[in-house]
Each structure stands twice: as structure tokens, then as C-alpha cells.
Protein backbone atom coordinates (compact mmCIF):
# COMPACT_ATOMS: atom_id res chain seq x y z
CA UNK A 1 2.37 5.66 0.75
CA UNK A 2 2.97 6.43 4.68
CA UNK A 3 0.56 8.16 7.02
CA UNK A 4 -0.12 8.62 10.35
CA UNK A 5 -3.66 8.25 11.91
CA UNK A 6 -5.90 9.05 15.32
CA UNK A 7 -9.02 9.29 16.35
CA UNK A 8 -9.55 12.27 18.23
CA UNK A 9 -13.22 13.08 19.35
CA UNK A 10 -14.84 10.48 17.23
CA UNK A 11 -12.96 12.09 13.92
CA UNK A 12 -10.63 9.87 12.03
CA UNK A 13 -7.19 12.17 11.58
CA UNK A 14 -5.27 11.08 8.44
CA UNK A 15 -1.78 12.14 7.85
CA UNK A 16 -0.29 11.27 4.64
CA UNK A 17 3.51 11.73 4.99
CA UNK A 18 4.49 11.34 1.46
CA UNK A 19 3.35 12.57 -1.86
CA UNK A 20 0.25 11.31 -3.04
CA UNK A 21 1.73 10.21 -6.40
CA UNK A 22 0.69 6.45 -6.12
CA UNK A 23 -1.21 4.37 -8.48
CA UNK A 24 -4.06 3.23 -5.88
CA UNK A 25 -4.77 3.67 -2.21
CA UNK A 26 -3.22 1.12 0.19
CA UNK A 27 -5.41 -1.76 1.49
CA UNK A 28 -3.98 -0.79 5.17
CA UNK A 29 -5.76 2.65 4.16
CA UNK A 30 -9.05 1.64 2.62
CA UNK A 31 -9.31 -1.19 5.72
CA UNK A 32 -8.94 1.71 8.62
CA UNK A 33 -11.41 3.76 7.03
CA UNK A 34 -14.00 0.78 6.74
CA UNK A 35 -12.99 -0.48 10.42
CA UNK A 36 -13.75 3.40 11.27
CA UNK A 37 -16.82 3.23 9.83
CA UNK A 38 -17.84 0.13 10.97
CA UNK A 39 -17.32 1.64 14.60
CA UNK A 40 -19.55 4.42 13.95
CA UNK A 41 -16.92 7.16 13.17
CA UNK A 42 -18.19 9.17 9.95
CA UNK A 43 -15.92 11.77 10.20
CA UNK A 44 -12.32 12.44 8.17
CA UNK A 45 -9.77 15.11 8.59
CA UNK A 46 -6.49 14.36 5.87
CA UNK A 47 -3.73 16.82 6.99
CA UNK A 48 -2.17 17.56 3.91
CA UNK A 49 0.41 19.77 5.07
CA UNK A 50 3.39 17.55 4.23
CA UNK A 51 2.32 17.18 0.49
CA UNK A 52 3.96 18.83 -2.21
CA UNK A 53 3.05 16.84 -5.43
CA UNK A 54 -0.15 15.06 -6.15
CA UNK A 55 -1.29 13.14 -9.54
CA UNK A 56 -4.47 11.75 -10.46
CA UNK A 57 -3.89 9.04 -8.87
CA UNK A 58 -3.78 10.71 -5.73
CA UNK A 59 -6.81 13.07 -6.43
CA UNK A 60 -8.47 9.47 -6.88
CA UNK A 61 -7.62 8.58 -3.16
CA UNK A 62 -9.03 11.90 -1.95
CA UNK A 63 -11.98 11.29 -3.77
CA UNK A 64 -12.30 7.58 -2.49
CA UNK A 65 -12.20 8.37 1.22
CA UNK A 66 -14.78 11.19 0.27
CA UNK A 67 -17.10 8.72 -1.19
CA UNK A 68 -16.67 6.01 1.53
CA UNK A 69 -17.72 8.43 3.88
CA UNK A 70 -20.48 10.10 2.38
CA UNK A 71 -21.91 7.13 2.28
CA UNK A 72 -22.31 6.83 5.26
CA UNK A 73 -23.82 10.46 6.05
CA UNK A 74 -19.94 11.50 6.88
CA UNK A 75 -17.70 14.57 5.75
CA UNK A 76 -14.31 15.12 5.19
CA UNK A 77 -12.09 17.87 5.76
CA UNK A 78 -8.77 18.74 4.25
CA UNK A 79 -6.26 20.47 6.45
CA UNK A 80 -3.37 22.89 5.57
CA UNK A 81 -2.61 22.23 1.96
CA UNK A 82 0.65 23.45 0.68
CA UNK A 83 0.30 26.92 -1.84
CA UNK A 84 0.84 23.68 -4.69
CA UNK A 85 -1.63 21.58 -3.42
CA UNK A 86 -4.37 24.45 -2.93
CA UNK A 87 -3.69 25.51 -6.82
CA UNK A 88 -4.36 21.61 -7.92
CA UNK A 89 -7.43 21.98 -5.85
CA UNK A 90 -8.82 25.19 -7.32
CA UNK A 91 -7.78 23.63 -10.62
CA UNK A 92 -9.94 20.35 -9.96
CA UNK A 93 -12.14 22.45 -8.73
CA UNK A 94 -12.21 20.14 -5.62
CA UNK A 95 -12.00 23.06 -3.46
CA UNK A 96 -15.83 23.07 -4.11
CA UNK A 97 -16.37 19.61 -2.83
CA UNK A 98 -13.95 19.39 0.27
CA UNK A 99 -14.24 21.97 2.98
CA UNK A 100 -10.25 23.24 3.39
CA UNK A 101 -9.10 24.56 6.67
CA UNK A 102 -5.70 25.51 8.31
CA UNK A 103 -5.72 23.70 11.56
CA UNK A 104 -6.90 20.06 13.24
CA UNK A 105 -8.74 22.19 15.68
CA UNK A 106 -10.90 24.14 13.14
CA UNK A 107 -11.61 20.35 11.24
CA UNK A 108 -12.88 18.99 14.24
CA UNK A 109 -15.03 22.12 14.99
CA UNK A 110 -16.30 22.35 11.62
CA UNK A 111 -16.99 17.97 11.40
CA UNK A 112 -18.56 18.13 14.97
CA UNK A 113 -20.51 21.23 14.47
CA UNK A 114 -21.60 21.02 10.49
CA UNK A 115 -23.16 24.27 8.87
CA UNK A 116 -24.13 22.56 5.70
């Protein structure tokens, strides 16, 4: 599994760049998100725009980096999931877990400035 990442205003930006169709997350994945942590960043945008399938396995990853940083009295926000990816999500109904936006702009707004 590839992805890109940043950290832009204390917000880890994820982007995967292939389909989330793998059997577990990376170790170069779940080690950036526990270095992030470590330094204080609690916040996680995954751009999902470039996704067009996702299994269980990769619903799993979602839900890991969720978890990780809840823990830690973070949030997560998913941006720009394809029409697919968005009908998986109703489906799994984890479009009532994640927060979903369109842009990194409006996931850094929402993380910095939270409403729930």
C-alpha cells in the first residue's frame, strides 16, 4: 500500500495512493501515526480521493487509525471519497463514525475548530 503524508497545521494528512484492498496496515503506516502521536499531533485527515475499491481489510485500517487516535482525544477526517467509496461507507454505516468532507481545507477547519 503507497501513500503520501504531511503535517500541515499540527494535522497529520494521509494520502493512500492505491486501493485499500490489503490484508493489514503497513508497519511504515502504523509507526508514523504513533511517532505523530508521540509528538503531540492528534489529528488525521486520509484523502481518499484516489480510491476506488476497498475490502474489509481496508475498512480495518480506517478503523485502526480511528482508534489510535481516539485514544488519544484525536479525530479523524475522511476527505473526498469516490461515489464507490461513499456507498461502502453508508453501507458500513461508517459515515456515522467518520466526519466526510470534500476538501483538505474544510478537514483542517473542521479538526482545528471541532463542533462535537
Amino acid at each position: 500500500m503507497k501513500f503520501l503524508h504531511q503535517i500541515k497545521n499540527n494535522v497529520l494528512l494521509l494520502r493512500f495512493e492505491e486501493n485499500l484492498i490489503v490484508a493489514t496496515a503497513p508497519l511504515e503506516l502504523i509507526h508514523l501515526i504513533d511517532e505523530c502521536l508521540q509528538n503531540q499531533v492528534v489529528y488525521c485527515a486520509v484523502d481518499l480521493s484516489s480510491i476506488r475499491l476497498m475490502n474489509s481489510s481496508g475498512i480495518g485500517i480506517l478503523m485502526r487509525i480511528l482508534t489510535k487516535f481516539r485514544a488519544k482525544d484525536g479525530e479523524v477526517v475522511l476527505i473526498n471519497p469516490s461515489l464507490d467509496i461513499s456507498k461502502l461507507l453508508i453501507i458500513t454505516k461508517l459515515n456515522a463514525i467518520f466526519t466526510i468532507v470534500k476538501t483538505e481545507d474544510e478537514a483542517i477547519d473542521i479538526l482545528k475548530n471541532p463542533i462535537y
